[in-house]
N, C-alpha and C. Protein backbone atom coordinates (compact mmCIF):
# COMPACT_ATOMS: atom_id res chain seq x y z
N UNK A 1 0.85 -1.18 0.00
CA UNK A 1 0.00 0.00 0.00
C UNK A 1 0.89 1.24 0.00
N UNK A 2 0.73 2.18 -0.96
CA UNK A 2 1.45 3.04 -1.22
C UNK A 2 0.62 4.20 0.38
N UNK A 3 1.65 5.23 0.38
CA UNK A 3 1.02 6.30 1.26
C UNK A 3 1.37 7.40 1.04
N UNK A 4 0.39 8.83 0.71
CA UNK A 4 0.58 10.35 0.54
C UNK A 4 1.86 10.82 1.75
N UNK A 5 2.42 11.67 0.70
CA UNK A 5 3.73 12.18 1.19
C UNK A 5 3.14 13.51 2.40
N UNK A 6 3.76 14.05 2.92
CA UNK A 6 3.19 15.06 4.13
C UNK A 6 2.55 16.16 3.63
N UNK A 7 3.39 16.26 2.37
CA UNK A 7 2.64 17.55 1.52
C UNK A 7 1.13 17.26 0.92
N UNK A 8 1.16 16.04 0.76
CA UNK A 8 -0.52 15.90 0.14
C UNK A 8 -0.98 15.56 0.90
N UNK A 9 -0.75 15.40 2.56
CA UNK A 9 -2.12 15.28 3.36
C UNK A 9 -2.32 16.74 3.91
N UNK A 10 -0.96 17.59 3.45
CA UNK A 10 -1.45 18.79 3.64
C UNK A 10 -2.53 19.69 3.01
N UNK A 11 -2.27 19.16 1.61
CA UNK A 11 -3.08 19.76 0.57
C UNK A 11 -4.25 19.06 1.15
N UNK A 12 -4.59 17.94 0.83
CA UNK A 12 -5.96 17.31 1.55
C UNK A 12 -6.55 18.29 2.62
N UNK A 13 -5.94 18.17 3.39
CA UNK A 13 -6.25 18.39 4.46
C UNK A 13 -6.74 20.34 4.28
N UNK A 14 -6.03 20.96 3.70
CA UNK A 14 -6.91 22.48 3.41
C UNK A 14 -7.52 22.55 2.33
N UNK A 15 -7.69 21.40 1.21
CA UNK A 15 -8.84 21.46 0.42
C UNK A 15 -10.35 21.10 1.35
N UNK A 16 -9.88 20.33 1.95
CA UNK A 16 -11.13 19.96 3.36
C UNK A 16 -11.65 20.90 3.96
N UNK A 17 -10.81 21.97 4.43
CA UNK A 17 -10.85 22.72 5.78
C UNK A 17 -10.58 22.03 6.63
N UNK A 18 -10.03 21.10 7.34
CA UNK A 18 -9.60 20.06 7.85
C UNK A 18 -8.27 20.56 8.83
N UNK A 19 -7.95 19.93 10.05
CA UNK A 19 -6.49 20.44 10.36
C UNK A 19 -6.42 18.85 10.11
N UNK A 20 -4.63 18.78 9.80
CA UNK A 20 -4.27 17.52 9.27
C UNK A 20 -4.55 16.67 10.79
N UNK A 21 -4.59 17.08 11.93
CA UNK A 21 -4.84 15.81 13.70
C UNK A 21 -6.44 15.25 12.94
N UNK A 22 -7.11 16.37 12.55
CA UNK A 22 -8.89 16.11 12.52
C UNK A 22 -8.83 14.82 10.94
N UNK A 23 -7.71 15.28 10.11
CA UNK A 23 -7.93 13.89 9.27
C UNK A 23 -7.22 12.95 9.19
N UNK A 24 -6.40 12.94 10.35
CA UNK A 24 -5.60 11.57 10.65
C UNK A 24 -6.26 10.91 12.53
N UNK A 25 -7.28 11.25 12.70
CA UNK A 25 -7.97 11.10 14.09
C UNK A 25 -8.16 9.73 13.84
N UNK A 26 -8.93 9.40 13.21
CA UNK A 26 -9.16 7.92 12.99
C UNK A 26 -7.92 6.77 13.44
N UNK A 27 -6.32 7.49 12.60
CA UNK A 27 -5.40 6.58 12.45
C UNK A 27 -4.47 6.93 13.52
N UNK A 28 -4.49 7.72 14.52
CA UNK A 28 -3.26 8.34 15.23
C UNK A 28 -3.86 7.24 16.52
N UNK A 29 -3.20 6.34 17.11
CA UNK A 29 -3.03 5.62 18.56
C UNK A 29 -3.58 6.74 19.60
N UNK A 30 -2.89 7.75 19.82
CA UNK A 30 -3.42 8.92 20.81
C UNK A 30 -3.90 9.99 19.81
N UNK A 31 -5.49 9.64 19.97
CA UNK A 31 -5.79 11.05 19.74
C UNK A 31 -6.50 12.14 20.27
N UNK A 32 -6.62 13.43 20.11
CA UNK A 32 -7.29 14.29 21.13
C UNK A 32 -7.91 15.52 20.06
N UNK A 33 -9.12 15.01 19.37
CA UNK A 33 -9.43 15.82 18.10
C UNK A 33 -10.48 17.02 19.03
N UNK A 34 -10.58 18.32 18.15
CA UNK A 34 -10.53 19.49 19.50
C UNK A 34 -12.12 19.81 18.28
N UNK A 35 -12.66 19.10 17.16
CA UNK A 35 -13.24 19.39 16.54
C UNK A 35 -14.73 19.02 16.98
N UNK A 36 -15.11 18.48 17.92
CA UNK A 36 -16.42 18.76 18.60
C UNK A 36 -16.35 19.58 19.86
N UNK A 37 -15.66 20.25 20.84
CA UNK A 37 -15.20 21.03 21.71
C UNK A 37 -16.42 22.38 21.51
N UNK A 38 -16.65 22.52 22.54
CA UNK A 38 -17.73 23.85 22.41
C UNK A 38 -16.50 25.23 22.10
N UNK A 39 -15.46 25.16 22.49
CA UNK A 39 -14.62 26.15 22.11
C UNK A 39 -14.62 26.57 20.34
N UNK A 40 -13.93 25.04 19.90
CA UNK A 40 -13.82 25.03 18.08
C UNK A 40 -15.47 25.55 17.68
N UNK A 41 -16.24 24.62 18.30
CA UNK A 41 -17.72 25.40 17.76
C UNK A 41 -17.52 27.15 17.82
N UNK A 42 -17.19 27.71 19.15
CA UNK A 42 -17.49 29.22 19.15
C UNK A 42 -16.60 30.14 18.55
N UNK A 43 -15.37 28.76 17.96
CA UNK A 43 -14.43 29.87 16.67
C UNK A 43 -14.74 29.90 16.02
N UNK A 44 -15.55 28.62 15.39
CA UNK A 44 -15.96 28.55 13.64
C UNK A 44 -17.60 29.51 13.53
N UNK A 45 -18.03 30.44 14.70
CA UNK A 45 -18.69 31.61 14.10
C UNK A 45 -17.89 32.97 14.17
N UNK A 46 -16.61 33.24 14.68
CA UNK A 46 -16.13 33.77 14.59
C UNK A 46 -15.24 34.73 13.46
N UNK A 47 -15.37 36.01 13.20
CA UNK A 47 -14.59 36.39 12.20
C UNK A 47 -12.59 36.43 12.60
N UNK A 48 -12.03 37.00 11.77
CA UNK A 48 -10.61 36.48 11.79
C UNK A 48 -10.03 37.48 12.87
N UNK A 49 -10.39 38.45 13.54
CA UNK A 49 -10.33 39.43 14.33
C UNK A 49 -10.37 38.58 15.51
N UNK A 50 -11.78 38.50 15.97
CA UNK A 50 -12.49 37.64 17.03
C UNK A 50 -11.34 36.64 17.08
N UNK A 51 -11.55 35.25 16.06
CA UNK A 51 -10.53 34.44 16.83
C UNK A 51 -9.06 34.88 17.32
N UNK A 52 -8.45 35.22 16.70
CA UNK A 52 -7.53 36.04 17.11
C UNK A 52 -7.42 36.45 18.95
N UNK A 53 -8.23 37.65 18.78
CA UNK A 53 -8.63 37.81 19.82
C UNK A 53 -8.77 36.59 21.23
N UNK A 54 -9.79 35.73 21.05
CA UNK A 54 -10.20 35.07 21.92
C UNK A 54 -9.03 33.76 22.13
N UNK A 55 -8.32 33.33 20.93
CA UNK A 55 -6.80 32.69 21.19
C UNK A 55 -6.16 33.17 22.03
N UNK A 56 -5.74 34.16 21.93
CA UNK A 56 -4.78 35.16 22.75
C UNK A 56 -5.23 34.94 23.99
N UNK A 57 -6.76 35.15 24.80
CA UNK A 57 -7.30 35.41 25.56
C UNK A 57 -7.28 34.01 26.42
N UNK A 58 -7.45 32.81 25.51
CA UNK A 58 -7.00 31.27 26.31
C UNK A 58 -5.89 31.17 26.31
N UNK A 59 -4.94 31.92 25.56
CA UNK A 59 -3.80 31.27 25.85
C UNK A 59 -2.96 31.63 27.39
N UNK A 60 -3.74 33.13 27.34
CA UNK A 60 -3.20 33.89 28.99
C UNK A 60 -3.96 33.27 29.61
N UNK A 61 -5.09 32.54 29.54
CA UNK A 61 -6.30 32.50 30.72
C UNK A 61 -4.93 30.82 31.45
N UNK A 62 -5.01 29.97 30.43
CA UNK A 62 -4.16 28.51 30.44
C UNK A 62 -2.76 28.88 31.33
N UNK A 63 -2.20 29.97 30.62
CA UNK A 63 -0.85 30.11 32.03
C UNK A 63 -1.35 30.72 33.41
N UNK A 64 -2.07 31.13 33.20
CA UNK A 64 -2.87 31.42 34.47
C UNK A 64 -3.06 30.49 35.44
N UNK A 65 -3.58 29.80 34.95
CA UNK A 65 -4.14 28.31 35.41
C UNK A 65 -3.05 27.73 35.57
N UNK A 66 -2.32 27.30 34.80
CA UNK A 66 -0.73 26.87 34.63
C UNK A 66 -0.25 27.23 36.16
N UNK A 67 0.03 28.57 36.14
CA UNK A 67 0.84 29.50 37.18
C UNK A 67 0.01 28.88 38.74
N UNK A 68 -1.14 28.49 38.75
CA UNK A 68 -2.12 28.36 39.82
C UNK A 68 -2.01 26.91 40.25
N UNK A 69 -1.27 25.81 39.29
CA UNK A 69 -1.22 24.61 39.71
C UNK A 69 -2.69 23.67 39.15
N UNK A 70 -3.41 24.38 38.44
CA UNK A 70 -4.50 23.90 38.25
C UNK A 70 -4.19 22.80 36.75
């Protein structure tokens, strides 16, 4: 069985809209796909500003938490 080189599951994977974890979920031993998450839901109404924004905003909220032992 032949197998796509990294570049064409890349291409795949943004002809999809796809991140390449969400189209290799099936085949990865550990996986942790973030594509039913109420978060991914409240990016994908988001414009490119907003996510932006609200990334930034988990990423400080997470060292926070981090910093807290949590």
């Amino acid at each position: 069985m032949s197998r796509p080189s990294l570049d064409t599951l890349i291409d795949i994977a943004n002809a999809l809209g796809l991140s390449a974890e969400d189209l290799l979920v099936d085949s990865l031993t550990h996986s942790a796909s973030t594509a039913d998450s109420e978060i991914h839901r409240l990016l994908l109404d988001c414009n490119e500003i907003e996510q932006e924004i609200l990334t930034r905003m988990v990423k400080e909220m997470k060292a926070i938490l981090y910093g807290l032992g949590v």
